[in-house]
Protein backbone atom coordinates (compact mmCIF):
# COMPACT_ATOMS: atom_id res chain seq x y z
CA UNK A 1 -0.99 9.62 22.54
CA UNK A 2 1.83 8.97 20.40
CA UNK A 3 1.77 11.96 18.36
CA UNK A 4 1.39 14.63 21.47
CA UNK A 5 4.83 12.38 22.28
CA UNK A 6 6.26 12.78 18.82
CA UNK A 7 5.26 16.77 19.49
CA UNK A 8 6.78 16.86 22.75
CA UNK A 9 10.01 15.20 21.48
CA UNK A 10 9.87 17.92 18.95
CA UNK A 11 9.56 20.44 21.43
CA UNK A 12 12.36 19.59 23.24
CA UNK A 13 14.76 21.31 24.22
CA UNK A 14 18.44 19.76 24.77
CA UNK A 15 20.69 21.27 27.51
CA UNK A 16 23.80 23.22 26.27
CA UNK A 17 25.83 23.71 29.12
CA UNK A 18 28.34 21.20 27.59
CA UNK A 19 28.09 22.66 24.38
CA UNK A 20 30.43 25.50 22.82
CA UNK A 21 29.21 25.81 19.26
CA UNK A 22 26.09 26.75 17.32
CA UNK A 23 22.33 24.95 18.44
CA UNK A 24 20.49 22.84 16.15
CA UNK A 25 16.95 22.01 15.98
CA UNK A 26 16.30 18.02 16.37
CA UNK A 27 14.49 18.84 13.00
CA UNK A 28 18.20 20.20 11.71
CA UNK A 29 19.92 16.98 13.24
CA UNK A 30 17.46 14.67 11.67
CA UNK A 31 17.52 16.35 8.33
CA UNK A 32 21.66 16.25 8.48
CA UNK A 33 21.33 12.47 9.67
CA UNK A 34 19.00 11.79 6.40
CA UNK A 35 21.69 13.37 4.19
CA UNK A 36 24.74 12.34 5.53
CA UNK A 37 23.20 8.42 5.12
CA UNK A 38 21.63 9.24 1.34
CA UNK A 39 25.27 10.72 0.42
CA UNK A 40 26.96 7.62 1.45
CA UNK A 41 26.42 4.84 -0.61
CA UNK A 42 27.76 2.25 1.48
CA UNK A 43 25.66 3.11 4.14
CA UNK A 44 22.11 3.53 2.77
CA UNK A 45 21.93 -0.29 2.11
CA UNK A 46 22.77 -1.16 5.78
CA UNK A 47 19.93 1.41 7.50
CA UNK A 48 17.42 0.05 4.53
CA UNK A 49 17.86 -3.55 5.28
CA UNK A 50 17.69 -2.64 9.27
CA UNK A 51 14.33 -0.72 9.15
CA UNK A 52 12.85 -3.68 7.03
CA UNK A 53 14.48 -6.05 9.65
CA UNK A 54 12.62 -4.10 12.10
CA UNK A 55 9.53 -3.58 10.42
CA UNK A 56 9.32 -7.17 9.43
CA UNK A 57 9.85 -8.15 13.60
CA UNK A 58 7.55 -5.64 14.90
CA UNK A 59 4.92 -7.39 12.61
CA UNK A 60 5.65 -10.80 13.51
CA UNK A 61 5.66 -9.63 17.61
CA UNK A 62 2.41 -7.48 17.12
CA UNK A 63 0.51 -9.90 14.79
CA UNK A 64 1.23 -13.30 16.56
CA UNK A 65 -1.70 -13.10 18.98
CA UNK A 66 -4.06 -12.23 16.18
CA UNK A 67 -2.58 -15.19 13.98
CA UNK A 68 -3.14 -17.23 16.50
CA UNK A 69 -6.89 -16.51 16.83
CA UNK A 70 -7.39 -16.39 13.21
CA UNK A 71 -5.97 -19.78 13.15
CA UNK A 72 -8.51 -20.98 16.29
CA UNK A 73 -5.67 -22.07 18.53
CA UNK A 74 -6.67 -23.02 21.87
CA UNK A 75 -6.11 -20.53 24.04
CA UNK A 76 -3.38 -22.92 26.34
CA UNK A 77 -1.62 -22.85 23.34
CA UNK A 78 -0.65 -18.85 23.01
CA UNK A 79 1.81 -19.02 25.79
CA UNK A 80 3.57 -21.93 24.36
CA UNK A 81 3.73 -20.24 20.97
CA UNK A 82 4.50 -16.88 22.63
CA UNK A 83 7.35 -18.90 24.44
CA UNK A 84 8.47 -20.72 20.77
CA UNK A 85 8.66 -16.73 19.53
CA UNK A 86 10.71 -15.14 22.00
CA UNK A 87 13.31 -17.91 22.01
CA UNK A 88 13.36 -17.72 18.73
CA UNK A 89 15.69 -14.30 19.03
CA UNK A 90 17.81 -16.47 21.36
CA UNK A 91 18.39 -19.42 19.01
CA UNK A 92 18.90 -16.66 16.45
CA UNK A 93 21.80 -15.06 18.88
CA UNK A 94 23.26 -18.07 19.43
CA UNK A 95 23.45 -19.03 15.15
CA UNK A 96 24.95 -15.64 14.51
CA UNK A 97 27.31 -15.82 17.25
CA UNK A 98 28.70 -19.60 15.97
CA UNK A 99 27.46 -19.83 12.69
CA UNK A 100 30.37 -17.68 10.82
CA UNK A 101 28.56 -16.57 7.69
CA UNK A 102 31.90 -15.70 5.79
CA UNK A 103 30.59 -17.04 2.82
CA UNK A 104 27.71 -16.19 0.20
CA UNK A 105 26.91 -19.73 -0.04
CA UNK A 106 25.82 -20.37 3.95
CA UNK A 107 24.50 -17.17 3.73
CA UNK A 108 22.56 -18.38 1.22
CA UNK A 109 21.52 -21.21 2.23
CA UNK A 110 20.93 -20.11 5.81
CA UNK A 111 18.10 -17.39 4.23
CA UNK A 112 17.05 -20.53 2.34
CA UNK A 113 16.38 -22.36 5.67
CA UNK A 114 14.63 -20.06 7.14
């Protein structure tokens, strides 16, 4: 299913009423978007250490069921750990929000922690 999406998204076609230039291809805006972050070095580490970020959370959110049952929780205990999880993204709003991480040091040791 999700590659007769990806094909579909492919296949789109934008609407250029609003527009008064030259049409692109998404494939032409995607390649352009690749460059324009490769060419700028202060860029390319910020969208690297996002798609790991998200990588790394759509494991933990897809996998925590099957860790559970690899572990042979009871089964009262997967909302409760489901639960734990998701306000785990709170807590972690909340610490970035108050926890000014000016420093390398409580960066540091805030990575450390966790």
């Amino acid at each position: 299913m999700r590659s007769f999406l990806s094909l579909r998204y492919f296949a789109f076609r934008e609407p250029s009423l609003h527009k008064n230039g030259e049409r692109h291809s998404v494939l032409i805006q995607i390649r352009r978007t690749f460059h324009a972050i490769i060419r700028n070095n202060r860029a390319l580490p910020v969208v690297i250490s996002l798609v790991l970020k998200s990588t790394v959370l759509f494991m933990m959110f897809e996998f925590a069921q099957l860790w559970l049952i690899a572990l042979e929780a009871p089964t009262g205990f997967f909302g409760f750990a489901g639960a734990l999880l998701y306000a785990a993204i709170g807590f972690g709003g909340w610490g970035a929000q108050h926890l000014h991480m000016a420093s390398s040091k409580r960066v540091t040791a805030t990575l450390f922690l966790c």
